[in-house]
N, C-alpha and C. Protein backbone atom coordinates (compact mmCIF):
# COMPACT_ATOMS: atom_id res chain seq x y z
N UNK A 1 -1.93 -81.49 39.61
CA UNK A 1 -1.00 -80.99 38.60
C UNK A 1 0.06 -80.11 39.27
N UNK A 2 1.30 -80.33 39.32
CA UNK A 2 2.33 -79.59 39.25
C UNK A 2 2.64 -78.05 38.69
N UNK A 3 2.48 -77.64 39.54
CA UNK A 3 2.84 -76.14 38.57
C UNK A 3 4.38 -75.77 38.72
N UNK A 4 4.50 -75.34 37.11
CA UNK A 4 6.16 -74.65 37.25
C UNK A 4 5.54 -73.00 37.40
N UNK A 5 6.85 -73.13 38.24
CA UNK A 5 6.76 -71.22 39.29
C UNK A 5 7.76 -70.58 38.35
N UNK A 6 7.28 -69.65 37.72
CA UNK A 6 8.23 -68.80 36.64
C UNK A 6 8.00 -67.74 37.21
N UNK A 7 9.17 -67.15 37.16
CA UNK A 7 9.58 -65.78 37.38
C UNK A 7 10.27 -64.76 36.73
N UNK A 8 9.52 -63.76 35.75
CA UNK A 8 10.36 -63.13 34.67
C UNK A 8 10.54 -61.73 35.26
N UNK A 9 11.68 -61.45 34.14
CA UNK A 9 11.67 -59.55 34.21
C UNK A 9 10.48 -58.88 33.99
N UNK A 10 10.23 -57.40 34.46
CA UNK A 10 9.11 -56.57 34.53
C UNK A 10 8.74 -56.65 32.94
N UNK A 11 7.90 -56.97 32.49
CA UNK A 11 7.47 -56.48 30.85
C UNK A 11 6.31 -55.42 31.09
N UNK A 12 6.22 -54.44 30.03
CA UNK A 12 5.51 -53.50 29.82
C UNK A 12 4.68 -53.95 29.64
N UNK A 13 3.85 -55.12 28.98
CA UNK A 13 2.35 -55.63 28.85
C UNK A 13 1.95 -56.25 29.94
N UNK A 14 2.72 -56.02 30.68
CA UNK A 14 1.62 -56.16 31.87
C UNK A 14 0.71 -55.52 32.11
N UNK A 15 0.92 -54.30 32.38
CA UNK A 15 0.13 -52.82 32.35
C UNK A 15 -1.18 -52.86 31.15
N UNK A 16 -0.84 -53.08 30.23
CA UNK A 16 -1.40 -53.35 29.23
C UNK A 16 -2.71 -54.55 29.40
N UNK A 17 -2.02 -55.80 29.92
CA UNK A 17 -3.38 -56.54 29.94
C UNK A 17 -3.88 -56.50 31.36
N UNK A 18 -3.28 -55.79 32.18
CA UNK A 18 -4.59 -55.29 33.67
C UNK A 18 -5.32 -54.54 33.12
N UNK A 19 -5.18 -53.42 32.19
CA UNK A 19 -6.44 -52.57 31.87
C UNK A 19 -6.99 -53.39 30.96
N UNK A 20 -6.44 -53.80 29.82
CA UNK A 20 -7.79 -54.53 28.97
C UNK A 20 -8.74 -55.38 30.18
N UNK A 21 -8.48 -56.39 31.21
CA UNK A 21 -8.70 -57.12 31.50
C UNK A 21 -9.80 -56.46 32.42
N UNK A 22 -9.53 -55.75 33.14
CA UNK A 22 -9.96 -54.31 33.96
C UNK A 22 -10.89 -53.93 33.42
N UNK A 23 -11.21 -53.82 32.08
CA UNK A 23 -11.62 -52.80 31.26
C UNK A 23 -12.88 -53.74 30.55
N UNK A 24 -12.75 -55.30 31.05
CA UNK A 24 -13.62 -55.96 30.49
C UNK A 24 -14.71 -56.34 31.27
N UNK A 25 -13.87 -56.56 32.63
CA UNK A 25 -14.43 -56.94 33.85
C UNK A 25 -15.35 -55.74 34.46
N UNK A 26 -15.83 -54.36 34.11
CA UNK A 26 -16.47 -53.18 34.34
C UNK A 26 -17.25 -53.19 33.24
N UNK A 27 -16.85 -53.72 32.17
CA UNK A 27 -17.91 -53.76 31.09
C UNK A 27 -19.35 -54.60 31.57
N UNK A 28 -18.79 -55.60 32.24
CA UNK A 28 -19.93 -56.71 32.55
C UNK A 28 -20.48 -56.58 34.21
N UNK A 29 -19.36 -56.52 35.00
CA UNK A 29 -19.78 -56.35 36.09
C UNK A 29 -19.94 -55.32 37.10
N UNK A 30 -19.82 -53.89 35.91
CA UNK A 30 -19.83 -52.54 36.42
C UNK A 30 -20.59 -52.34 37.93
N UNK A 31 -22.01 -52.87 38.04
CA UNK A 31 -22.68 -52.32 38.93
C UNK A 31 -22.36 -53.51 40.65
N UNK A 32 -21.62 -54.01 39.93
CA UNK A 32 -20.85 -55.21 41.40
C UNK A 32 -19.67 -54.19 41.71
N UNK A 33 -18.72 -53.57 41.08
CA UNK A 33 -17.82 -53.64 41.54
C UNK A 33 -17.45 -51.66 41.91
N UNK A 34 -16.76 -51.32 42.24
CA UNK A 34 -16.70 -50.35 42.87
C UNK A 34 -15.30 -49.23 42.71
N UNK A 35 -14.60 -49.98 42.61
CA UNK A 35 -13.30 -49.72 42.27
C UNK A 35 -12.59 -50.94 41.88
N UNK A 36 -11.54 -50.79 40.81
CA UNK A 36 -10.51 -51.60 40.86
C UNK A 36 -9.34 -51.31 40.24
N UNK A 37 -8.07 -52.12 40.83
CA UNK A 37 -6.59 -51.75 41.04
C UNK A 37 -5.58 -52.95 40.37
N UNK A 38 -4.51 -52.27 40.07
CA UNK A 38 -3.66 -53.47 39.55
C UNK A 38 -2.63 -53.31 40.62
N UNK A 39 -2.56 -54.86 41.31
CA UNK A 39 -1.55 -54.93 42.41
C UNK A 39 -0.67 -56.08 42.00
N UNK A 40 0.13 -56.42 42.89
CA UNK A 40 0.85 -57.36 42.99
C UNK A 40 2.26 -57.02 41.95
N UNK A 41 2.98 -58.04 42.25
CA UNK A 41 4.28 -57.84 41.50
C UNK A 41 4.22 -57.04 39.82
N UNK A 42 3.09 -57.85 39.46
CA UNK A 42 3.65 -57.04 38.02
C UNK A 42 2.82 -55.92 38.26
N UNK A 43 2.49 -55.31 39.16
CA UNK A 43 1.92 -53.83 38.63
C UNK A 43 2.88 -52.66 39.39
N UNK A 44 4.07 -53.26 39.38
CA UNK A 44 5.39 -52.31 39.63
C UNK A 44 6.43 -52.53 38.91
N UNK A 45 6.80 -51.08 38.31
CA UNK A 45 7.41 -51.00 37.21
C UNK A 45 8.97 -51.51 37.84
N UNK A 46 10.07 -52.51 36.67
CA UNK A 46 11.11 -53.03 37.07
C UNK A 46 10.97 -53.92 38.05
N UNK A 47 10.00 -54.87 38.55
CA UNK A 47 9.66 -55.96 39.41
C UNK A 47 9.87 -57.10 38.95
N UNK A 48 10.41 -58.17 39.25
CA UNK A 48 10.30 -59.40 38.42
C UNK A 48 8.91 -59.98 39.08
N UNK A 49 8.61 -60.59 38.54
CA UNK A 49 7.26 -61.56 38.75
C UNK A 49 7.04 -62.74 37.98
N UNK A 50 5.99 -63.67 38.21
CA UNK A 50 5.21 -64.76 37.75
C UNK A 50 4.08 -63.36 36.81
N UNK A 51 4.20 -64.18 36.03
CA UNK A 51 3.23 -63.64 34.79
C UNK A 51 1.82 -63.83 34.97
N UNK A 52 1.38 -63.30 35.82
CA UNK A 52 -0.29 -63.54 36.21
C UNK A 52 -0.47 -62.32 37.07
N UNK A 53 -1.25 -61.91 36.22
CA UNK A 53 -2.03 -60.02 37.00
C UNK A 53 -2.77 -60.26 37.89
N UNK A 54 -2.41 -59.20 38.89
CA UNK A 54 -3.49 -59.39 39.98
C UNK A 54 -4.54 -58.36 39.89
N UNK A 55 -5.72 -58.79 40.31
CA UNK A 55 -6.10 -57.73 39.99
C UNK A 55 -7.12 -57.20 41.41
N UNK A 56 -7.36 -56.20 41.92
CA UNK A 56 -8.23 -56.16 43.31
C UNK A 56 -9.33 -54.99 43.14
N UNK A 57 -10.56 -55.87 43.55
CA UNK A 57 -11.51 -55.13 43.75
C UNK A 57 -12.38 -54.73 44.50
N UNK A 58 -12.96 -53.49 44.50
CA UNK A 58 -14.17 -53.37 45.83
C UNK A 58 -15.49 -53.74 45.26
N UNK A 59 -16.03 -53.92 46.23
CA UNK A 59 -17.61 -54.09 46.04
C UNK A 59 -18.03 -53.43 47.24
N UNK A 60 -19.10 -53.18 47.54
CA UNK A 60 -20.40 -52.40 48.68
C UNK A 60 -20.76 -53.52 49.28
N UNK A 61 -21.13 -54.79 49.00
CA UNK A 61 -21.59 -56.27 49.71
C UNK A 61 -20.83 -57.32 48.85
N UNK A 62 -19.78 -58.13 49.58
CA UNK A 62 -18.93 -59.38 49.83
C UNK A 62 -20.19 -60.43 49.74
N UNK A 63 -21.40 -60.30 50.09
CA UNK A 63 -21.94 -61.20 49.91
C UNK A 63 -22.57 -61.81 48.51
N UNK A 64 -22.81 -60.39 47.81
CA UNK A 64 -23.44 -60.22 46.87
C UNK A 64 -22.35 -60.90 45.67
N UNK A 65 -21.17 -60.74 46.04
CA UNK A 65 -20.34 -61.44 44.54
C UNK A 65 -20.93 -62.75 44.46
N UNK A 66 -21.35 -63.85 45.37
CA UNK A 66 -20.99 -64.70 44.82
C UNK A 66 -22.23 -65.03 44.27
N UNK A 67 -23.53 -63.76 44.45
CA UNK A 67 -24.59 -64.11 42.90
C UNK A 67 -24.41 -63.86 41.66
N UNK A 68 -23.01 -63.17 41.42
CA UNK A 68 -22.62 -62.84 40.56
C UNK A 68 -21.50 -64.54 39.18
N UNK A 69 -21.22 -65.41 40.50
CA UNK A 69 -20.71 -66.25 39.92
C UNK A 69 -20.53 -66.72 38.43
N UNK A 70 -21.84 -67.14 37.97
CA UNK A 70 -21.92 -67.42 36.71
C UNK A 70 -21.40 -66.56 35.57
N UNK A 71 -21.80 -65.03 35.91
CA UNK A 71 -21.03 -64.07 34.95
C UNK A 71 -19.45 -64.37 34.85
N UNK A 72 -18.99 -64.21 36.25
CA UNK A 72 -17.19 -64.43 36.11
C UNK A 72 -17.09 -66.12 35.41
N UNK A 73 -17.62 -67.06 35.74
CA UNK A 73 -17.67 -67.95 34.62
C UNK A 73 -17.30 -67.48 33.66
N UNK A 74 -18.88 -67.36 32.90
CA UNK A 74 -18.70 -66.71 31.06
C UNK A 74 -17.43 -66.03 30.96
N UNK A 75 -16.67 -64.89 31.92
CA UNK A 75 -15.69 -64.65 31.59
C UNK A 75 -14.37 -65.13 31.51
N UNK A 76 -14.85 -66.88 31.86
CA UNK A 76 -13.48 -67.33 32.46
C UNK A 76 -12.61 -67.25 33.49
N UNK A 77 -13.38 -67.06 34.21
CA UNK A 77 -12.71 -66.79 35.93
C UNK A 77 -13.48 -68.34 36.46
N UNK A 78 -12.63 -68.71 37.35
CA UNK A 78 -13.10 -69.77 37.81
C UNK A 78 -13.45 -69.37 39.82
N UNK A 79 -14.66 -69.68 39.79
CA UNK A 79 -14.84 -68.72 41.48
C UNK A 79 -14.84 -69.67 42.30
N UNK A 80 -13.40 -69.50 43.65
CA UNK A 80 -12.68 -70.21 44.13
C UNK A 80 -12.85 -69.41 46.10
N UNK A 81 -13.89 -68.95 46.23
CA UNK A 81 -14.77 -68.71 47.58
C UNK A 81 -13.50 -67.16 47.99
N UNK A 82 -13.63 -67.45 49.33
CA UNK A 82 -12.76 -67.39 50.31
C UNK A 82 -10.80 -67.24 50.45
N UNK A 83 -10.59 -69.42 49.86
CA UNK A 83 -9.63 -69.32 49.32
C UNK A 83 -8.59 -68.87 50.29
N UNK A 84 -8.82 -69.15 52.09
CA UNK A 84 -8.13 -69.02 52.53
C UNK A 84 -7.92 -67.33 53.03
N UNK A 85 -8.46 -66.73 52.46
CA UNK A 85 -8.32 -64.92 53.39
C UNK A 85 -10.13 -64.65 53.52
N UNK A 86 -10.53 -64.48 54.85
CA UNK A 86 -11.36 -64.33 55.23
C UNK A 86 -12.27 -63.20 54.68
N UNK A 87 -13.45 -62.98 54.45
CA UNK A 87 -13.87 -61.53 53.65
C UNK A 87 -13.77 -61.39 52.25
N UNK A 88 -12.75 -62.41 51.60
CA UNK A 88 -12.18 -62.31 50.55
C UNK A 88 -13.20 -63.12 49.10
N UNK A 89 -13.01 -62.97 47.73
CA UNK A 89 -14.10 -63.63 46.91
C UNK A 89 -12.85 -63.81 45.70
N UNK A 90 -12.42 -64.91 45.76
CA UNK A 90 -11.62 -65.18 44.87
C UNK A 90 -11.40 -65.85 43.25
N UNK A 91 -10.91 -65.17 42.35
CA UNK A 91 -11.11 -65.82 41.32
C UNK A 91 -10.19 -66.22 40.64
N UNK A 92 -9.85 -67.31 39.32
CA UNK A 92 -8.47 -67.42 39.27
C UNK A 92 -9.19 -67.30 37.24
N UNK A 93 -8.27 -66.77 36.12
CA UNK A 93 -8.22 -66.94 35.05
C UNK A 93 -7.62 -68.16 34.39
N UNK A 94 -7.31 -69.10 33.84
CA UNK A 94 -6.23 -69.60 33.33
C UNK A 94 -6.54 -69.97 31.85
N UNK A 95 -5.33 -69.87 31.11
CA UNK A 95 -5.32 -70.56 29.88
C UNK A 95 -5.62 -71.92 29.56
N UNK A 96 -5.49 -72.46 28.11
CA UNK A 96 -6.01 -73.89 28.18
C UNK A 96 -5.07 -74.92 28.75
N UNK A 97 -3.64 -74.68 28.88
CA UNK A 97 -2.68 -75.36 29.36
C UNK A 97 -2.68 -75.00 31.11
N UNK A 98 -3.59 -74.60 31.77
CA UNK A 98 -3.66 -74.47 32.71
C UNK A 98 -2.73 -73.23 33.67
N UNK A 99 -2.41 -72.47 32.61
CA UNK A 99 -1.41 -71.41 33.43
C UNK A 99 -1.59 -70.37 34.20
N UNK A 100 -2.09 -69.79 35.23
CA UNK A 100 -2.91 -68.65 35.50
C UNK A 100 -2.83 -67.12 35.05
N UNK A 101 -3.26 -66.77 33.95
CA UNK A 101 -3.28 -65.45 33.74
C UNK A 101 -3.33 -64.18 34.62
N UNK A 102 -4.82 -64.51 35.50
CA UNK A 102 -5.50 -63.30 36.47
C UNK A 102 -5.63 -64.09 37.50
N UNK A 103 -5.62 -63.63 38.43
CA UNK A 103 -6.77 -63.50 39.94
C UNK A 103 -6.85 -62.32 40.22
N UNK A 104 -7.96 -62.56 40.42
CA UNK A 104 -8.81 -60.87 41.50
C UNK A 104 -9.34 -61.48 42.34
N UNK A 105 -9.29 -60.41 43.17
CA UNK A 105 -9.10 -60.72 44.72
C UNK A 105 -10.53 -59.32 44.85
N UNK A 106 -11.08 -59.54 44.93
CA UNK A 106 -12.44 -58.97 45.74
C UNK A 106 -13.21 -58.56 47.26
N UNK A 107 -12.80 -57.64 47.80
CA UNK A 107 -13.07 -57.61 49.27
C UNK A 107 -13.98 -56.13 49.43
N UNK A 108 -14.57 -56.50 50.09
CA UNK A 108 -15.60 -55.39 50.67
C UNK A 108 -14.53 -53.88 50.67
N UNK A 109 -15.64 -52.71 50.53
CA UNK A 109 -14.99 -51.51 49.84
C UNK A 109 -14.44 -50.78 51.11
N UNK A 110 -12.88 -50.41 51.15
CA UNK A 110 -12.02 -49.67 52.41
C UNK A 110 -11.74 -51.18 53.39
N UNK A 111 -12.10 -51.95 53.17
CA UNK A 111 -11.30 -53.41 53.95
C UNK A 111 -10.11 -52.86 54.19
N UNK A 112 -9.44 -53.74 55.68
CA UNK A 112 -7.56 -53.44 55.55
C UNK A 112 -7.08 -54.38 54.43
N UNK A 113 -7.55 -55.65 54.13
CA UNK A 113 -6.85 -56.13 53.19
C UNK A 113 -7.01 -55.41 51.62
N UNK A 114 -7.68 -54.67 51.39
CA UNK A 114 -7.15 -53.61 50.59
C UNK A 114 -6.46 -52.69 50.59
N UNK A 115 -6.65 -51.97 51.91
CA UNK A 115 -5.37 -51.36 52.01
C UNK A 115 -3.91 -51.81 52.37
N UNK A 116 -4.19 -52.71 53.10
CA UNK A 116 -2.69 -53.56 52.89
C UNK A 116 -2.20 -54.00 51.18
N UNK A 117 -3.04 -54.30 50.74
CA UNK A 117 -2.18 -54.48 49.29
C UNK A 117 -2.11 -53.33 48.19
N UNK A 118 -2.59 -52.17 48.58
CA UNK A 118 -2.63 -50.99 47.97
C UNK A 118 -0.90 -50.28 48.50
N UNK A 119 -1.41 -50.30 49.78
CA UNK A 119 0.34 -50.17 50.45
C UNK A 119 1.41 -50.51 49.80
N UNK A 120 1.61 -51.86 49.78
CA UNK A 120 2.51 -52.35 49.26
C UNK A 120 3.03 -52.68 47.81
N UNK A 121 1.99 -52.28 47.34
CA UNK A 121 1.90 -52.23 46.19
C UNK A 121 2.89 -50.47 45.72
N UNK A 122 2.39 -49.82 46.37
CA UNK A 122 2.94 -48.31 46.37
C UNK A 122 4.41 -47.79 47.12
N UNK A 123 4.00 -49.04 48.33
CA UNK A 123 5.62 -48.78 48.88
C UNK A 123 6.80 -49.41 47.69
N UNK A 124 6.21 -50.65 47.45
CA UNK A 124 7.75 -51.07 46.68
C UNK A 124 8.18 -49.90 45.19
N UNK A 125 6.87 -49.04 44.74
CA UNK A 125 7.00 -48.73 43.54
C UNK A 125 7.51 -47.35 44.20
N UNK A 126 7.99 -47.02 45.09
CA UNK A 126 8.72 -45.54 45.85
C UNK A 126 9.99 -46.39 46.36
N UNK A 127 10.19 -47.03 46.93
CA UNK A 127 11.36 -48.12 47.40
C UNK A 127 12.26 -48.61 46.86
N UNK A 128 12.86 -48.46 45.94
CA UNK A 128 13.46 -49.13 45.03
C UNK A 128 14.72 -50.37 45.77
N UNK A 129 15.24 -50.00 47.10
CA UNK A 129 16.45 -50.63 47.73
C UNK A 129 14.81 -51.97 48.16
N UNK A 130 14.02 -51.71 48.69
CA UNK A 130 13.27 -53.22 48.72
C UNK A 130 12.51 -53.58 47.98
N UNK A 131 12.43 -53.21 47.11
CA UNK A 131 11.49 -53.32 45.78
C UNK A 131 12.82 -54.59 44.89
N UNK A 132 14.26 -54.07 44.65
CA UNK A 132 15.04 -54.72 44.06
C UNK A 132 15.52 -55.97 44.97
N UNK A 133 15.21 -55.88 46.38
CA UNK A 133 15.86 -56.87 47.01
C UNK A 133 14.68 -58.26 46.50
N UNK A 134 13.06 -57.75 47.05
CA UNK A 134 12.59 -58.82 46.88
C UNK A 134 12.40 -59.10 45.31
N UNK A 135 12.18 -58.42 44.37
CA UNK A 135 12.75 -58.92 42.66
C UNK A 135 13.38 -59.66 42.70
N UNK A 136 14.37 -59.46 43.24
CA UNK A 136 16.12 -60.66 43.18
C UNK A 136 15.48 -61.92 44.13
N UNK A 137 14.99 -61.92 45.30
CA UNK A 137 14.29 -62.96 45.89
C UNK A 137 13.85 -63.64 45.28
N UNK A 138 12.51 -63.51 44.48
CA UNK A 138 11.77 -64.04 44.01
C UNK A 138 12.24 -65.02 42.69
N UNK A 139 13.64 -63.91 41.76
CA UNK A 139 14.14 -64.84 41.11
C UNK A 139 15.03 -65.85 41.37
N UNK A 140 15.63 -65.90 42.61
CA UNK A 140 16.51 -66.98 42.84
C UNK A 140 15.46 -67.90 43.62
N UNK A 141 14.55 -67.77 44.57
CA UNK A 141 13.33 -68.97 44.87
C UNK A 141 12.69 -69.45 43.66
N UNK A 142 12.47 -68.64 42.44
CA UNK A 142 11.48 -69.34 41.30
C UNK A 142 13.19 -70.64 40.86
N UNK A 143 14.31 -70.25 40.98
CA UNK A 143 15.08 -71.17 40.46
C UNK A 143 15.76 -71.98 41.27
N UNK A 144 15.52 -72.15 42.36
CA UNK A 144 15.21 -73.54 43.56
C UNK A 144 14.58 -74.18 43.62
N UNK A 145 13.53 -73.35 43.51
CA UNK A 145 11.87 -74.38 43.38
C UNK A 145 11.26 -74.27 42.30
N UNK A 146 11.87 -74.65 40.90
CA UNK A 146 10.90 -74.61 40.47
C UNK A 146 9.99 -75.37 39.71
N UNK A 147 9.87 -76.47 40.70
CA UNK A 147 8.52 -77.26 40.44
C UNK A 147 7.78 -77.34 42.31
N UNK A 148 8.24 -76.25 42.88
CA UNK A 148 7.63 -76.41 44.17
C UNK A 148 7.09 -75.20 44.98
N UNK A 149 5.89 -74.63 44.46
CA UNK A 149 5.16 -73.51 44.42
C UNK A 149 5.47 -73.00 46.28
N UNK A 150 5.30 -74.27 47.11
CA UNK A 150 4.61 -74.40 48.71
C UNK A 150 6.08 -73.61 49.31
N UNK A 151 7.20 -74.06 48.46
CA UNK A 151 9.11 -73.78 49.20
C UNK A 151 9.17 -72.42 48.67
N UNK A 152 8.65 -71.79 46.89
CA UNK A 152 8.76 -70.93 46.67
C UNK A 152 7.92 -69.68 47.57
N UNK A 153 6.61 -70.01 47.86
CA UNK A 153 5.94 -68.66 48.97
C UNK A 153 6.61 -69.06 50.15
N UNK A 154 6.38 -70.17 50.67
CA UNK A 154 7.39 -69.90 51.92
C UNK A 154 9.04 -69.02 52.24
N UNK A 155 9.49 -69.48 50.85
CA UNK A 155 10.61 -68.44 51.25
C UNK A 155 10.70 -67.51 50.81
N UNK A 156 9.22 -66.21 50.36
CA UNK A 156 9.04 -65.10 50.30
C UNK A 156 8.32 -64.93 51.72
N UNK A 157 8.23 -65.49 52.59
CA UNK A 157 6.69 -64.93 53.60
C UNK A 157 7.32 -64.35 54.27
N UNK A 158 9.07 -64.27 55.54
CA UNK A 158 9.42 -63.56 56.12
C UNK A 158 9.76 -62.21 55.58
N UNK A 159 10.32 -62.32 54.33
CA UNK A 159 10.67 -61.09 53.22
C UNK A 159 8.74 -60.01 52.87
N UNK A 160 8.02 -60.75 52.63
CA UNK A 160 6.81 -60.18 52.38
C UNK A 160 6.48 -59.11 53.28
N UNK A 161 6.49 -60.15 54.78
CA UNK A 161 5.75 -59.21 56.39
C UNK A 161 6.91 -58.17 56.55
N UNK A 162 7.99 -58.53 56.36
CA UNK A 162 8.86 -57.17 56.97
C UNK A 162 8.54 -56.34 55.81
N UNK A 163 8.52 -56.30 54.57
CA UNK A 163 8.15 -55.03 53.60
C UNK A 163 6.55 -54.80 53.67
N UNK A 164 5.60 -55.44 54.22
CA UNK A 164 4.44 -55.21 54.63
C UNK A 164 4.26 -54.40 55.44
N UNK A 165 5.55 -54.55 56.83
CA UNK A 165 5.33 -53.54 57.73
C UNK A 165 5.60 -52.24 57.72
N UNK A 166 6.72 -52.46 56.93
CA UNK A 166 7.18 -51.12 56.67
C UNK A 166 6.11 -50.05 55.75
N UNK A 167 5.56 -51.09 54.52
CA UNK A 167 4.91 -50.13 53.70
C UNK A 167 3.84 -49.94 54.44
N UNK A 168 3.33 -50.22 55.45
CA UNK A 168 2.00 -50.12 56.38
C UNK A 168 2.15 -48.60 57.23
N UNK A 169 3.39 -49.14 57.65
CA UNK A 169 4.20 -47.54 58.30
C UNK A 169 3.96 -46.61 57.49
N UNK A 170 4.67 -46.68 56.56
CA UNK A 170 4.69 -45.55 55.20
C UNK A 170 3.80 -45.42 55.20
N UNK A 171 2.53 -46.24 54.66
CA UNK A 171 0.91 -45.61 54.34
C UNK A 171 0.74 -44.67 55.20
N UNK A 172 0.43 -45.28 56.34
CA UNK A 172 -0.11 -44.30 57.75
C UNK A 172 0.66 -42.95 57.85
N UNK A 173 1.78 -42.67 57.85
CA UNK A 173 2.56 -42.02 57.92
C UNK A 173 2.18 -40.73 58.21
């Protein structure tokens, strides 16, 4: 299936359905999880994004999520391993038309790939001169490609690592 890559203005319910969603996912899987964060594009205010929350969590044992599987089922998460980032326990939400609501991204508790997306997540929301550049990115790639997900991340990935590095800098700082 083809996915169309949409890319809207920041809406305020975003915020809104990371915590319900957040707020459901601790209801059930409180004693798995450890902390969790709303990252990615929409969890910075004035960001354009694809309408699907990210959501990231810790756990104490990476191994242990995936006895947890069947629960994220019942909740409608579909559990998708690995998924390409090593350490990682991936899940995806989607509606009945197949659209992706959520992924959470699950990695062992103080991982760098949590702190790398905690970073960046914080640099762009202090940043505003690269916070607005890649917004504007993202909306002119969602309207090049948009029936071609593979052209649209590719022509965020050089834009991504250089604001990666920087907000990595910044963290450490």
């Amino acid at each position: 299936m083809v996915r169309h890559v949409v890319v809207t203005p920041y809406q305020e319910t975003w915020e809104q359905a990371y915590r319900h969603e957040s707020s459901r996912l601790l209801h059930h899987v409180n004693t798995l999880l450890q902390s969790v964060y709303h990252v990615g594009s929409t969890s910075i205010p004035g960001m354009a994004a694809k309408p699907t929350i990210d959501i990231l969590a810790e756990t104490l044992s990476i191994q242990e999520v995936d006895s947890w599987n069947q629960t994220f089922e019942k909740l409608g998460y579909q559990p998708l391993g690995e998924n390409g980032i090593k350490g990682r326990r991936y899940f995806c939400k989607e509606d009945a038309e197949g659209n992706h609501l959520v992924h959470l991204h699950i990695f062992e508790k103080d991982s760098e790939e949590v702190i790398r997306h905690l970073a960046f997540r914080d640099y762009l929301r202090t940043h505003s001169e690269d916070a607005d550049f890649y917004s504007g990115l993202k909306l002119q790639l969602a309207e090049a490609f948009p029936y071609d997900a593979e052209s649209y991340q590719y022509g965020k990935s050089a834009a991504v690592k250089k604001i990666e590095e920087r907000a990595l800098e910044w963290w450490y700082a």
